[in-house]
N, C-alpha and C. Protein backbone atom coordinates (compact mmCIF):
# COMPACT_ATOMS: atom_id res chain seq x y z
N UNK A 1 -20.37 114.37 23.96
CA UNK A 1 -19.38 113.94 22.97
C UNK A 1 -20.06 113.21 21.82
N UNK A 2 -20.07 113.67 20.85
CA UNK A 2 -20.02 112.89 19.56
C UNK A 2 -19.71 111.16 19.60
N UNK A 3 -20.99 110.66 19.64
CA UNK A 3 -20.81 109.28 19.50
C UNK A 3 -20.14 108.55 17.20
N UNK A 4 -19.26 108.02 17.69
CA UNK A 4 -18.78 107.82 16.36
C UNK A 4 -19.01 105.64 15.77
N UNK A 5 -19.82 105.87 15.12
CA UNK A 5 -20.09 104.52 14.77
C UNK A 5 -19.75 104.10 13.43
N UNK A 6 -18.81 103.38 13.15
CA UNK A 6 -18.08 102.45 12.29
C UNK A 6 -18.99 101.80 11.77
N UNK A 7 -19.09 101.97 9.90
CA UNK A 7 -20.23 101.09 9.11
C UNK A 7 -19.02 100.03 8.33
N UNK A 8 -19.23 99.40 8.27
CA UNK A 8 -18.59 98.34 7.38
C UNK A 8 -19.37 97.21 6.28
N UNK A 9 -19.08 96.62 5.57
CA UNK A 9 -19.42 95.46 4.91
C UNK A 9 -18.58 94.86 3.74
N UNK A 10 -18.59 93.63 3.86
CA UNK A 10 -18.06 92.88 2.82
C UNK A 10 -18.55 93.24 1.06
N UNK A 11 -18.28 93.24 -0.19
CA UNK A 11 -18.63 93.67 -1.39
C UNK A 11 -19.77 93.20 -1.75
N UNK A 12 -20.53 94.01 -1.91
CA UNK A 12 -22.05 93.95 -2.49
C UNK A 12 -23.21 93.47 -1.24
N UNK A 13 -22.56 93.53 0.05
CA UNK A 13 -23.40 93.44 1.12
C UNK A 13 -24.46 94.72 1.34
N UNK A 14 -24.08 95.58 0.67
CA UNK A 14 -25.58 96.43 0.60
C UNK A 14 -24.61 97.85 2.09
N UNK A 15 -23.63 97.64 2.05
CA UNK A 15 -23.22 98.88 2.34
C UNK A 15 -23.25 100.58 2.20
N UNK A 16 -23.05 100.54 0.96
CA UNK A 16 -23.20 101.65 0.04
C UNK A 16 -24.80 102.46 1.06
N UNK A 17 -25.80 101.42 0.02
CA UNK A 17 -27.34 101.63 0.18
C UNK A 17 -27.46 101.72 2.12
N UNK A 18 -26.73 101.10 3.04
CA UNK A 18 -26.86 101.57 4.43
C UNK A 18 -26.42 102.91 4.45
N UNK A 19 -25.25 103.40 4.28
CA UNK A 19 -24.86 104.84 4.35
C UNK A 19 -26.41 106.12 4.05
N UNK A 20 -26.53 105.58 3.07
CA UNK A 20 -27.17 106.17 2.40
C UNK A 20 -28.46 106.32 3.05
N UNK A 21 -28.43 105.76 3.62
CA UNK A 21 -30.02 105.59 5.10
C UNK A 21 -30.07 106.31 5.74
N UNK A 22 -28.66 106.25 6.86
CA UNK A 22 -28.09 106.97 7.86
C UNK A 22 -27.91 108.57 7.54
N UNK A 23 -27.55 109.35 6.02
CA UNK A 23 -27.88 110.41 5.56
C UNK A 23 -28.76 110.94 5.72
N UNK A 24 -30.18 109.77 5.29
CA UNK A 24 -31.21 110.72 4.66
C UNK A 24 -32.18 110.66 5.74
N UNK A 25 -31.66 109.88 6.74
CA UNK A 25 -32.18 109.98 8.68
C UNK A 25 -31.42 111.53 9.54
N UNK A 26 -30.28 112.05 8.75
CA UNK A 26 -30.02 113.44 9.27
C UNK A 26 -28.61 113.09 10.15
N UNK A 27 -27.91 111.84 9.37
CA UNK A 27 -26.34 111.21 10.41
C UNK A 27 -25.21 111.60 8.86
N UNK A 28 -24.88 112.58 9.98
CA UNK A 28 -23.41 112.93 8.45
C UNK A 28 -22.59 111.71 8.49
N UNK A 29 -22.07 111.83 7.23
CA UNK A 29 -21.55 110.18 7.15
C UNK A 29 -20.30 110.41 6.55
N UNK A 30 -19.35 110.23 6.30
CA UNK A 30 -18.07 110.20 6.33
C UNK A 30 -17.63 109.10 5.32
N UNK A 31 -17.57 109.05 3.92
CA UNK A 31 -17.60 108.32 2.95
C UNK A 31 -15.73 107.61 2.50
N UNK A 32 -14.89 106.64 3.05
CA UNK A 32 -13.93 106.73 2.56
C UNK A 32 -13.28 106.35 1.11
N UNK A 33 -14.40 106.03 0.45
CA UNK A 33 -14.36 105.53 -0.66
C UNK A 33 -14.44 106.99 -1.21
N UNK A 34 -14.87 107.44 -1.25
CA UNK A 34 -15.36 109.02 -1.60
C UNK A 34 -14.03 109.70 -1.88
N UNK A 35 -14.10 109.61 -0.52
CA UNK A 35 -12.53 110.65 -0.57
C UNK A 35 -11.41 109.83 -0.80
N UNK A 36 -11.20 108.43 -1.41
CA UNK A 36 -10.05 108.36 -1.91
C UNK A 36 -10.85 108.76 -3.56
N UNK A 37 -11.56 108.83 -4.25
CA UNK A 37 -11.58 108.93 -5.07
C UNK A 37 -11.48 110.76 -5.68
N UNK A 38 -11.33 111.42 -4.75
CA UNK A 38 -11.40 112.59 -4.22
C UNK A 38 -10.05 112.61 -4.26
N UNK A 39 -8.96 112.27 -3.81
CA UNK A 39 -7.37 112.03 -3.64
C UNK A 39 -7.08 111.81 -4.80
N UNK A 40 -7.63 110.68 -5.59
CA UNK A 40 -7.41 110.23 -6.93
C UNK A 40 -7.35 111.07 -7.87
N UNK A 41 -7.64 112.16 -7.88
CA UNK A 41 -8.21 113.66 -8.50
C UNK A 41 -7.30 114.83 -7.72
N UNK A 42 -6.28 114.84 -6.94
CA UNK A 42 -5.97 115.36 -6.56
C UNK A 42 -4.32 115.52 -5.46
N UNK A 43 -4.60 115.37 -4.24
CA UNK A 43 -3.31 115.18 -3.51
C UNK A 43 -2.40 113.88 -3.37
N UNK A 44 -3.41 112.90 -4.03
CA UNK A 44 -2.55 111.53 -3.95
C UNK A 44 -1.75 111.00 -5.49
N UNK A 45 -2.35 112.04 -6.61
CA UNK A 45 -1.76 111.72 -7.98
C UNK A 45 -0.40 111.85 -8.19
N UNK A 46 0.03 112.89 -7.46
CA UNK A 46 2.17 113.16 -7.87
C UNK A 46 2.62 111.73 -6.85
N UNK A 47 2.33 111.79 -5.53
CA UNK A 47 2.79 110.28 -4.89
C UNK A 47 2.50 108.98 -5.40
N UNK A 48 1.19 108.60 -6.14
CA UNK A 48 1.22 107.51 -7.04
C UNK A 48 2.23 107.20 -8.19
N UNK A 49 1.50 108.94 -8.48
CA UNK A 49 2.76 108.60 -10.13
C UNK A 49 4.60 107.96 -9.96
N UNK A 50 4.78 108.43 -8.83
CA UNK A 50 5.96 108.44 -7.96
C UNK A 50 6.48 106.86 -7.81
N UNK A 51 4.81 106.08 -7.14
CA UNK A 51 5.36 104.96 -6.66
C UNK A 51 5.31 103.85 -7.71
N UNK A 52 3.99 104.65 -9.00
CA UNK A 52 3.74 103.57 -9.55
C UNK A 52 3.35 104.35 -10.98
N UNK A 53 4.34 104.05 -11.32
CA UNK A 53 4.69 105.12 -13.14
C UNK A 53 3.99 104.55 -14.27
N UNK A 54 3.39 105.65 -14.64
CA UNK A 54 2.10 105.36 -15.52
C UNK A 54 0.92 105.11 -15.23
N UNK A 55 0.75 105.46 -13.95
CA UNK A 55 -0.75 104.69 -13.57
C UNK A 55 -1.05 106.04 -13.32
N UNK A 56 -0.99 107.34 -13.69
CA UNK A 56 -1.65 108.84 -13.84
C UNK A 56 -1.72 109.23 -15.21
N UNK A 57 -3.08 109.76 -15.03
CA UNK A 57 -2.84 110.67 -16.99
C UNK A 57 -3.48 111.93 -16.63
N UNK A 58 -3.01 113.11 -16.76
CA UNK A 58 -3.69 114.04 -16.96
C UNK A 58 -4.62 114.53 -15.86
N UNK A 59 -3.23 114.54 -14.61
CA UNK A 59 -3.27 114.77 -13.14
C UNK A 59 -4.72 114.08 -12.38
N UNK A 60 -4.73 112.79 -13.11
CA UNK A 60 -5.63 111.98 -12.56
C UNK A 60 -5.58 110.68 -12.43
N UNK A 61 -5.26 109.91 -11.18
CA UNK A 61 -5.38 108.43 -11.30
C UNK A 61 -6.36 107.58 -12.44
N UNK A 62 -5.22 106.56 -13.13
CA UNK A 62 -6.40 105.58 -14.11
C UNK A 62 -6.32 104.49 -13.03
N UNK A 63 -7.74 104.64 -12.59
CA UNK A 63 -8.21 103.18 -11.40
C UNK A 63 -7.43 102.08 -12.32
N UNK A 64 -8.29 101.80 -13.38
CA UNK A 64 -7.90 100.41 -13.96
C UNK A 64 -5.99 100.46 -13.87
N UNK A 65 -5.90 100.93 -14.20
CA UNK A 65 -4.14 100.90 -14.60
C UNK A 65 -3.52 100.41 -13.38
N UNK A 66 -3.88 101.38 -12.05
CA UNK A 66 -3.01 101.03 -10.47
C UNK A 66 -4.03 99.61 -9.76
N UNK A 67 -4.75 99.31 -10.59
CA UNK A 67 -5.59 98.61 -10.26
C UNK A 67 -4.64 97.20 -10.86
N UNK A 68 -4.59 97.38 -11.79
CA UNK A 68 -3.45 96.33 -12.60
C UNK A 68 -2.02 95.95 -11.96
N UNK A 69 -1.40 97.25 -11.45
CA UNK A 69 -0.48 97.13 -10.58
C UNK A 69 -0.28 96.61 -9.67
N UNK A 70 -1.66 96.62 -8.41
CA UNK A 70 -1.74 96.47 -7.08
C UNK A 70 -1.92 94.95 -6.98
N UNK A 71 -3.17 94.84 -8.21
CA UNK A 71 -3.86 93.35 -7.97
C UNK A 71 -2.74 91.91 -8.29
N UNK A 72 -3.07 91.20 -6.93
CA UNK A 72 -2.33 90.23 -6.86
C UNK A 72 -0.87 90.20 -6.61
N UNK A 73 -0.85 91.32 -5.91
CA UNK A 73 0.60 92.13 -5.71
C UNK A 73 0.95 92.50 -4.07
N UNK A 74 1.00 91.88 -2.83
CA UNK A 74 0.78 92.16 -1.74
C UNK A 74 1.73 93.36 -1.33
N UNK A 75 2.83 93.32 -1.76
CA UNK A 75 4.13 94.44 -1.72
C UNK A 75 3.41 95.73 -2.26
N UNK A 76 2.87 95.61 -3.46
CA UNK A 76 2.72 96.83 -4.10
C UNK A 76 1.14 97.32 -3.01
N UNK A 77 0.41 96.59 -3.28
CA UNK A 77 -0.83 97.07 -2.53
C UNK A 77 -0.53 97.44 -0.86
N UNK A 78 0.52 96.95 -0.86
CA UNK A 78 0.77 97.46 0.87
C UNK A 78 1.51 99.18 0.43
N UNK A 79 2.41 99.09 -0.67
CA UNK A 79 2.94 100.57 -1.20
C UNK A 79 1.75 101.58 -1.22
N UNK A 80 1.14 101.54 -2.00
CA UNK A 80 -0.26 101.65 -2.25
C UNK A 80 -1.01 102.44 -0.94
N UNK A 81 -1.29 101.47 -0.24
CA UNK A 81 -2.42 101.65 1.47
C UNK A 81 -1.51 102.95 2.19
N UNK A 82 -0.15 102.91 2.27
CA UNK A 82 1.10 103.80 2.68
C UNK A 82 0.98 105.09 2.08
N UNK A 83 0.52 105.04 1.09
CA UNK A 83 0.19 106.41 0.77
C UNK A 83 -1.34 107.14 1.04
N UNK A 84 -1.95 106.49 0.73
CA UNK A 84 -3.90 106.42 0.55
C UNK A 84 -4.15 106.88 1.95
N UNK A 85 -3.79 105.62 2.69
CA UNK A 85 -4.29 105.66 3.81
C UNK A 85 -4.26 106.69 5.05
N UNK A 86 -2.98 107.43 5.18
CA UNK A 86 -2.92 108.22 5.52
C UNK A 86 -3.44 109.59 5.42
N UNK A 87 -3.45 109.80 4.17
CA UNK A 87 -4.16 110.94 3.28
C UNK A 87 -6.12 110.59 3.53
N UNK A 88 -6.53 109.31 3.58
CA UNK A 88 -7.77 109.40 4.15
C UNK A 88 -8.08 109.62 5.33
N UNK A 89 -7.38 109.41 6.46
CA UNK A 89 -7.54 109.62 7.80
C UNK A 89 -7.90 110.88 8.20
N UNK A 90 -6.87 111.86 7.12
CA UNK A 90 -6.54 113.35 7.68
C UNK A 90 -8.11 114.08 7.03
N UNK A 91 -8.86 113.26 5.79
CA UNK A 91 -9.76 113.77 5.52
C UNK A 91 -11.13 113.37 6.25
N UNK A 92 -10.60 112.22 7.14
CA UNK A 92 -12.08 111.98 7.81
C UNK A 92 -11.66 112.45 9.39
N UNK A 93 -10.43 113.09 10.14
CA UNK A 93 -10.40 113.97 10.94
C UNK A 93 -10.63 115.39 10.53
N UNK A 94 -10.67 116.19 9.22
CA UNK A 94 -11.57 117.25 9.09
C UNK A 94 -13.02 117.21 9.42
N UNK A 95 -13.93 115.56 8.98
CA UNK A 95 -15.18 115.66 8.94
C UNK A 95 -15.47 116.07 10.48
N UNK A 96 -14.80 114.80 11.18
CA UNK A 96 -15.05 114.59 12.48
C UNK A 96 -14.71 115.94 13.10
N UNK A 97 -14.13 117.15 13.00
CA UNK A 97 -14.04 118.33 13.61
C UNK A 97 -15.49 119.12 12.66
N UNK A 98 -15.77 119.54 11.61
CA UNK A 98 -16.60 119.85 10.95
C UNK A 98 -18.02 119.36 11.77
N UNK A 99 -18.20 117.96 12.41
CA UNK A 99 -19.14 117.44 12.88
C UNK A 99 -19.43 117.53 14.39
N UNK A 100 -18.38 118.31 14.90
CA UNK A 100 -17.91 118.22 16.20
C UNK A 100 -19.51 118.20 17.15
N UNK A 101 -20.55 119.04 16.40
CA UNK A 101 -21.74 119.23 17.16
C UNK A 101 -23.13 118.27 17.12
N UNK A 102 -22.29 117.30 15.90
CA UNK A 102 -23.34 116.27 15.80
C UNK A 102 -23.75 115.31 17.07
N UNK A 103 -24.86 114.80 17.59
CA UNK A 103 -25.05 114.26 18.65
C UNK A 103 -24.15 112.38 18.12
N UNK A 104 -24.39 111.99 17.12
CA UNK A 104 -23.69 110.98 16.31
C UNK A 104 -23.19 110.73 14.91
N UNK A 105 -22.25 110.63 14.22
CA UNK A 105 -21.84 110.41 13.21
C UNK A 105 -21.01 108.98 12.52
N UNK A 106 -21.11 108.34 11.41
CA UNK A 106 -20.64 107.46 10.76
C UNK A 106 -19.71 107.98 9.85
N UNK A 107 -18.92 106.65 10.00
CA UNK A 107 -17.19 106.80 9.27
C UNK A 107 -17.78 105.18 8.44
N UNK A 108 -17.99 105.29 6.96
CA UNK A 108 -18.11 104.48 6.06
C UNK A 108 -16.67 103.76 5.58
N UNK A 109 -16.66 103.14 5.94
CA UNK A 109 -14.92 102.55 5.51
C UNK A 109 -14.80 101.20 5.58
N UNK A 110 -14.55 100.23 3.91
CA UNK A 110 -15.06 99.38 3.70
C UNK A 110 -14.00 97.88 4.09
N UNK A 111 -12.52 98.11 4.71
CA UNK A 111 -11.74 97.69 5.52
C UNK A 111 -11.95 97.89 6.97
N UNK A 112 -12.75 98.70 7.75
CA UNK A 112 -12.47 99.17 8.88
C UNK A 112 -11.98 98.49 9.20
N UNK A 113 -12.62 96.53 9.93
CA UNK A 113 -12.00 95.75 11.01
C UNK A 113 -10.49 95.53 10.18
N UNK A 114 -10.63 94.90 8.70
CA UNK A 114 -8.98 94.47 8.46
C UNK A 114 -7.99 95.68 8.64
N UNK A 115 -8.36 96.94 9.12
CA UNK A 115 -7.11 98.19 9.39
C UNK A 115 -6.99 98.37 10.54
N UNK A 116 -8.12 98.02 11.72
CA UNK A 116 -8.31 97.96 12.98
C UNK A 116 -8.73 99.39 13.33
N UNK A 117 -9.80 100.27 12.03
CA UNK A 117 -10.20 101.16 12.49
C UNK A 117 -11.03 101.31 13.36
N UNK A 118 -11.67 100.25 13.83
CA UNK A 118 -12.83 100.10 14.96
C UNK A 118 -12.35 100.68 16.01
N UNK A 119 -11.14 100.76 16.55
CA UNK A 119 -10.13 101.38 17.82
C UNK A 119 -10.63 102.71 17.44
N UNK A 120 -11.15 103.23 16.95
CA UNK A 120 -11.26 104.74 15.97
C UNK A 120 -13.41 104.60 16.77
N UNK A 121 -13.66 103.83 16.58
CA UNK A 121 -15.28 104.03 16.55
C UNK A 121 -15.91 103.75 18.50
N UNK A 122 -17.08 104.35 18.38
CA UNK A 122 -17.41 103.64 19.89
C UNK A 122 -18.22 102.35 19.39
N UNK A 123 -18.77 102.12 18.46
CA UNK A 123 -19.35 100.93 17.73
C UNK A 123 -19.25 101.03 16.39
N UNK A 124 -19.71 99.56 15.92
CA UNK A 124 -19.57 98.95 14.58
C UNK A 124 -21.07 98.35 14.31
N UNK A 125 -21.11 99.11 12.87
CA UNK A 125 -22.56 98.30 12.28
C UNK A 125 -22.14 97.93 11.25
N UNK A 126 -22.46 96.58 10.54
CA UNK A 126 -22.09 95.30 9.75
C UNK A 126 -23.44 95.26 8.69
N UNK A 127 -23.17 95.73 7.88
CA UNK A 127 -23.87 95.44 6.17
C UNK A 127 -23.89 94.01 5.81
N UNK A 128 -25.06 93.36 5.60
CA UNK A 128 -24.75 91.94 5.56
C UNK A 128 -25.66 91.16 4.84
N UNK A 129 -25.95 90.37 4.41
CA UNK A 129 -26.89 89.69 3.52
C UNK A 129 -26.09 88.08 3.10
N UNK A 130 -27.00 87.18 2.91
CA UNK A 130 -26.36 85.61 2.75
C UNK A 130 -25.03 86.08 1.64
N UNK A 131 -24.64 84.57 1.54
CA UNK A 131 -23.61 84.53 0.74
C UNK A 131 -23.99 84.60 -0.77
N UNK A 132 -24.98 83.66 -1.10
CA UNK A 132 -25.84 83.70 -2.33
C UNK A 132 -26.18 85.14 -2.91
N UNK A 133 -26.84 85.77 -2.27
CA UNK A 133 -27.03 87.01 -1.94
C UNK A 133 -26.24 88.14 -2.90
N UNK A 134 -25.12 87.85 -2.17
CA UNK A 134 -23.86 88.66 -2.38
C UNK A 134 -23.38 88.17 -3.76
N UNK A 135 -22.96 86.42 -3.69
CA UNK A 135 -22.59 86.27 -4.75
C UNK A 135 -23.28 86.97 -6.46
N UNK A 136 -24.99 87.05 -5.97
CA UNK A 136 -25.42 87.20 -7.27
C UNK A 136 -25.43 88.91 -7.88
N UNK A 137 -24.80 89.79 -6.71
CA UNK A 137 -24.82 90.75 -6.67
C UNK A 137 -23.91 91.27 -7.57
N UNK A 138 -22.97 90.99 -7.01
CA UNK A 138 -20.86 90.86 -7.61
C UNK A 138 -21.18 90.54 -9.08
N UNK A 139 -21.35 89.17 -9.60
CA UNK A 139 -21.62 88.95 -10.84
C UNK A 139 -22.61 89.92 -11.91
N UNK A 140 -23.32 90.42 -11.31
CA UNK A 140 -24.26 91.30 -11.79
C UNK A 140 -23.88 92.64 -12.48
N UNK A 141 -22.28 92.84 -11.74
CA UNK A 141 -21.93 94.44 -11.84
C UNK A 141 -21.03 93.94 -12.85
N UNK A 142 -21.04 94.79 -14.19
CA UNK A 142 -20.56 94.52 -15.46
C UNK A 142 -18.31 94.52 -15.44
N UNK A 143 -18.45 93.51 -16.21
CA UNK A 143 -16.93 93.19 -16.31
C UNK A 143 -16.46 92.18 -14.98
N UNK A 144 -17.35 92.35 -13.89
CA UNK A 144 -17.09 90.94 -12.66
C UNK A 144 -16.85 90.15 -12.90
N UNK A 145 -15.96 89.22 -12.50
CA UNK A 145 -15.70 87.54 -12.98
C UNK A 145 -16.40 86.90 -11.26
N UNK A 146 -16.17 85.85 -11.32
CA UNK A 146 -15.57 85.23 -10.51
C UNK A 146 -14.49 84.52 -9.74
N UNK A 147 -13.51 85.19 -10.53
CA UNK A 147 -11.65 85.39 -9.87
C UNK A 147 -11.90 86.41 -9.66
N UNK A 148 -12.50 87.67 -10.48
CA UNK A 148 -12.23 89.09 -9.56
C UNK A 148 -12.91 88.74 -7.87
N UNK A 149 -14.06 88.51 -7.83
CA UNK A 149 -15.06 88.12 -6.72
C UNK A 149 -14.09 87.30 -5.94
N UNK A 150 -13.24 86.70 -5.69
CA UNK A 150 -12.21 85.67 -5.15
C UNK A 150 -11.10 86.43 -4.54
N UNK A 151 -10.59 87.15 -5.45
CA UNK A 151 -9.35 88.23 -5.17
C UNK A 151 -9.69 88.99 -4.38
N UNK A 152 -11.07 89.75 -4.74
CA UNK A 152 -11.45 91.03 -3.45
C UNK A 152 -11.69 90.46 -2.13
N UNK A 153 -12.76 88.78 -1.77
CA UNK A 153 -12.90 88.65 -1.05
C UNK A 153 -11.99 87.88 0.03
N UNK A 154 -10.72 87.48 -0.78
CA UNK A 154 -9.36 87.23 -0.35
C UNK A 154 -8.55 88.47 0.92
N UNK A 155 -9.06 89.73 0.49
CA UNK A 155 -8.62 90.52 1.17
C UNK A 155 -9.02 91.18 2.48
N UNK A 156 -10.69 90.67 2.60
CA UNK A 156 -11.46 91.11 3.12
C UNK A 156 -11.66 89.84 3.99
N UNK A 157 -11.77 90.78 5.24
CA UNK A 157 -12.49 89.54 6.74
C UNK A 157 -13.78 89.04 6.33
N UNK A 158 -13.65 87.52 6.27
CA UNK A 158 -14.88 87.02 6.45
C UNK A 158 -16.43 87.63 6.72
N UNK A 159 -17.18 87.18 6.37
CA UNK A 159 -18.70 88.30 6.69
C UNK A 159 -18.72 87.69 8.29
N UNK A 160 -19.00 86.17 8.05
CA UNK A 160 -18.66 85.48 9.50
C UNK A 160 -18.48 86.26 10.64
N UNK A 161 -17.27 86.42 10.54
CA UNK A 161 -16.26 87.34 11.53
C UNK A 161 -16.76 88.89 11.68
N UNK A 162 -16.89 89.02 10.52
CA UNK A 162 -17.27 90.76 10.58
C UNK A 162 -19.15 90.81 11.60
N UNK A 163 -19.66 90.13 10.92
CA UNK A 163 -21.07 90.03 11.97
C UNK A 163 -20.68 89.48 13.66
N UNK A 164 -19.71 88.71 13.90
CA UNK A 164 -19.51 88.39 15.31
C UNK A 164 -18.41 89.51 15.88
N UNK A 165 -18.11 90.14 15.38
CA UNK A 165 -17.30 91.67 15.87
C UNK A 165 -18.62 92.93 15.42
N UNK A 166 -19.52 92.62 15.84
CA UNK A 166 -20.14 93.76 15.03
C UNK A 166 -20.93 94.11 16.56
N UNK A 167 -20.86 95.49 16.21
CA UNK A 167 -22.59 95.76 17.63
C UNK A 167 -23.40 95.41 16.81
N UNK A 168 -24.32 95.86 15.95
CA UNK A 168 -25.03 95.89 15.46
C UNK A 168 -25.08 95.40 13.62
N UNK A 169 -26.46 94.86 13.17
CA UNK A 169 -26.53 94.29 11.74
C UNK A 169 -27.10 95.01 10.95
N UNK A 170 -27.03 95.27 9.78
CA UNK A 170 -28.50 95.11 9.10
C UNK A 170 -28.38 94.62 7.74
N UNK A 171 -29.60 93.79 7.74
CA UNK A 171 -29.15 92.10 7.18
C UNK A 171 -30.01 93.36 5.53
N UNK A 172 -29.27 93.44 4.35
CA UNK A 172 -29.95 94.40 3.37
C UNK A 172 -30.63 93.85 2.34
N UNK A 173 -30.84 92.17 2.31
CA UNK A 173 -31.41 91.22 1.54
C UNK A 173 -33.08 91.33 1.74
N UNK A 174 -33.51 91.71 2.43
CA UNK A 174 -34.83 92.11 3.07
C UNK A 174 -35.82 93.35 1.65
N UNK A 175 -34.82 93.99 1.57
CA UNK A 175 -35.24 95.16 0.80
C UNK A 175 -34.98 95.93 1.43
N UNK A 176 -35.25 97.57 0.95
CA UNK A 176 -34.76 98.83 1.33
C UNK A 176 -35.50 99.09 2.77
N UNK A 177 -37.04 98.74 2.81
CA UNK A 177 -38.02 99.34 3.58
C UNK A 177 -37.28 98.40 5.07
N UNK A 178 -37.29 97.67 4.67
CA UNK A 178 -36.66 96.86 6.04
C UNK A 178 -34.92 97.07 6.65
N UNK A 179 -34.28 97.41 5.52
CA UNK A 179 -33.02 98.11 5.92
C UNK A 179 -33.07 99.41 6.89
N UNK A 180 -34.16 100.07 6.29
CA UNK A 180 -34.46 101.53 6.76
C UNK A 180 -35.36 100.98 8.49
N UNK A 181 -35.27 99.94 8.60
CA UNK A 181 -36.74 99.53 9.94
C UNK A 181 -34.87 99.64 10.42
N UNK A 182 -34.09 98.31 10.32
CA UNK A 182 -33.04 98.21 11.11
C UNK A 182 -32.50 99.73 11.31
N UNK A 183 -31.81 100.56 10.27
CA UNK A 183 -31.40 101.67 10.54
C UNK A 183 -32.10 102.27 11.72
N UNK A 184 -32.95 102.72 11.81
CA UNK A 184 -34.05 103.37 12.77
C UNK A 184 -33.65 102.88 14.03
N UNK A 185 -34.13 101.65 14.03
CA UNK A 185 -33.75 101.08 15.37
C UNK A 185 -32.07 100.95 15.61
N UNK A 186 -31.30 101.17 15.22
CA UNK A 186 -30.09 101.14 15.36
C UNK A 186 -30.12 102.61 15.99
N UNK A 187 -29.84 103.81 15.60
CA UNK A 187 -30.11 105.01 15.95
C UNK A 187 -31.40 105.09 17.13
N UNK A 188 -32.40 104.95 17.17
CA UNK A 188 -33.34 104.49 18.75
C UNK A 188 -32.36 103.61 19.96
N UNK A 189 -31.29 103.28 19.49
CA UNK A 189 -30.98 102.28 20.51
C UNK A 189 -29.63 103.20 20.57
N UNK A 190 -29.20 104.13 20.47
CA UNK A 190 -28.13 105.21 20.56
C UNK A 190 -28.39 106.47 21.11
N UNK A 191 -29.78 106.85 20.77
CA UNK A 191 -30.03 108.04 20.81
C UNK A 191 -29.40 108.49 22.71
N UNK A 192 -28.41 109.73 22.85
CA UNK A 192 -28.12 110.49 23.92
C UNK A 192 -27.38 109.60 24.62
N UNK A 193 -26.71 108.20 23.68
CA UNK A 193 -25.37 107.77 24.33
C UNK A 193 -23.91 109.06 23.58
N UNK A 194 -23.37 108.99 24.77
CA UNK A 194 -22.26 109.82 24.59
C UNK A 194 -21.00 108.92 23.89
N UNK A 195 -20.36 109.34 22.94
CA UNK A 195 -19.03 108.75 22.90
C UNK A 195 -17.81 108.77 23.46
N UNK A 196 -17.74 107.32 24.20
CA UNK A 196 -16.85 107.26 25.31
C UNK A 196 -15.25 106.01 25.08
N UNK A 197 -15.81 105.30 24.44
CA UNK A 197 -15.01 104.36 24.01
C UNK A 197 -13.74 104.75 22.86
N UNK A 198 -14.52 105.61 22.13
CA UNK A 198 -12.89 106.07 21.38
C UNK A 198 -11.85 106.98 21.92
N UNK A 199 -12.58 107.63 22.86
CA UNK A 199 -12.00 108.92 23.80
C UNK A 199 -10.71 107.88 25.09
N UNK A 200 -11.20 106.87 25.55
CA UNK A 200 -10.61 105.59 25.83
C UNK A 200 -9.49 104.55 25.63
N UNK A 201 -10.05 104.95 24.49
CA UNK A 201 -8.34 103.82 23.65
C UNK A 201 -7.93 104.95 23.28
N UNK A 202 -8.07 106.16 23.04
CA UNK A 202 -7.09 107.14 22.45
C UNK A 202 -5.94 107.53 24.20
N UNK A 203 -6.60 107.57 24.96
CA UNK A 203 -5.92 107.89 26.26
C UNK A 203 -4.67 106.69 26.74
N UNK A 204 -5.42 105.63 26.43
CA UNK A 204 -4.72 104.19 26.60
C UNK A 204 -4.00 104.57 25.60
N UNK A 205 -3.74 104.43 24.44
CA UNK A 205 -2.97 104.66 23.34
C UNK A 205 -1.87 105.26 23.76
């Protein structure tokens, strides 16, 4: 069975750049950021426009616009997840059949623990780097404030928490070469475990 391992991290924890490891080590990876932006372009634009008028132009979500809508809006952003979310699931149960022969695969999804997709994974690996770290990261990426940096991380579980629910780390403040040491050994410490734990709670379920 296809062992399925849950990547997560808090914003600018160096997530992205983990995925991107796990690829180019030969682990199909399952991007959900991807494919909502993929939706955004496609099956999720008539249901947005629907819920949230004007935030489409030219059969394409304007991020900024539903972005304007959602933010600071718990009602609307829960409207929002009600549509998205569903529509991502169904695209990362194509991967997971598409992958069916992989010995292991990753589901990139940058909520997992706050959606409780981990019930979904046989483990969780945690993108992580100090707070400093992070902070100087966020600021770095053009138009960032530090209320935006506040708002996102308002929404998001603690790193705290997310590293003490985690199997596994990899701390990405190190540099790439040392991200890629953890990756390795993350995968060495998997290799010809079967996935048993999601097969588990799906039965319990």
């Amino acid at each position: 069975m296809t062992f399925i391992l849950g990547l997560t991290g808090s914003i600018a924890m160096g997530k992205s750049t983990t995925a991107g490891l796990f690829r180019r080590l030969g682990v199909p990876v399952h991007d959900a950021d991807a494919a909502v932006h993929a939706l955004y372009a496609g099956a999720a634009v008539p249901l947005i426009e629907s819920a949230f008028p004007g935030t489409t132009a030219a059969s394409i979500v304007d991020r900024d616009r539903l972005r304007a809508a959602v933010l600071g809006n718990p009602e609307a952003l829960h409207r929002l997840e009600a549509i998205v979310h569903p529509l991502v699931r169904e695209s990362e149960q194509a991967f997971l059949k598409r992958a069916a022969d992989a010995p292991l695969v990753v589901l990139d999804v940058p909520l997992l623990l706050e959606t409780q997709g981990d019930r979904r994974c046989d483990a969780v690996v945690v993108a992580t780097a100090p707070a400093a770290v992070q902070r100087e990261r966020v600021l770095a990426r053009p138009g960032t404030t530090v209320a935006t940096l506040e708002q996102i991380l308002s929404r998001q579980m603690p790193d705290a928490e997310k590293r003490r629910r985690a199997h596994f780390l990899v701390d990405t403040s190190r540099g790439l070469d040392s991200a890629e040491a953890q990756v390795r050994s993350i995968l060495a410490s998997l290799a010809g475990r079967p996935g048993r734990v999601l097969r588990m709670r799906e039965k319990a379920g």
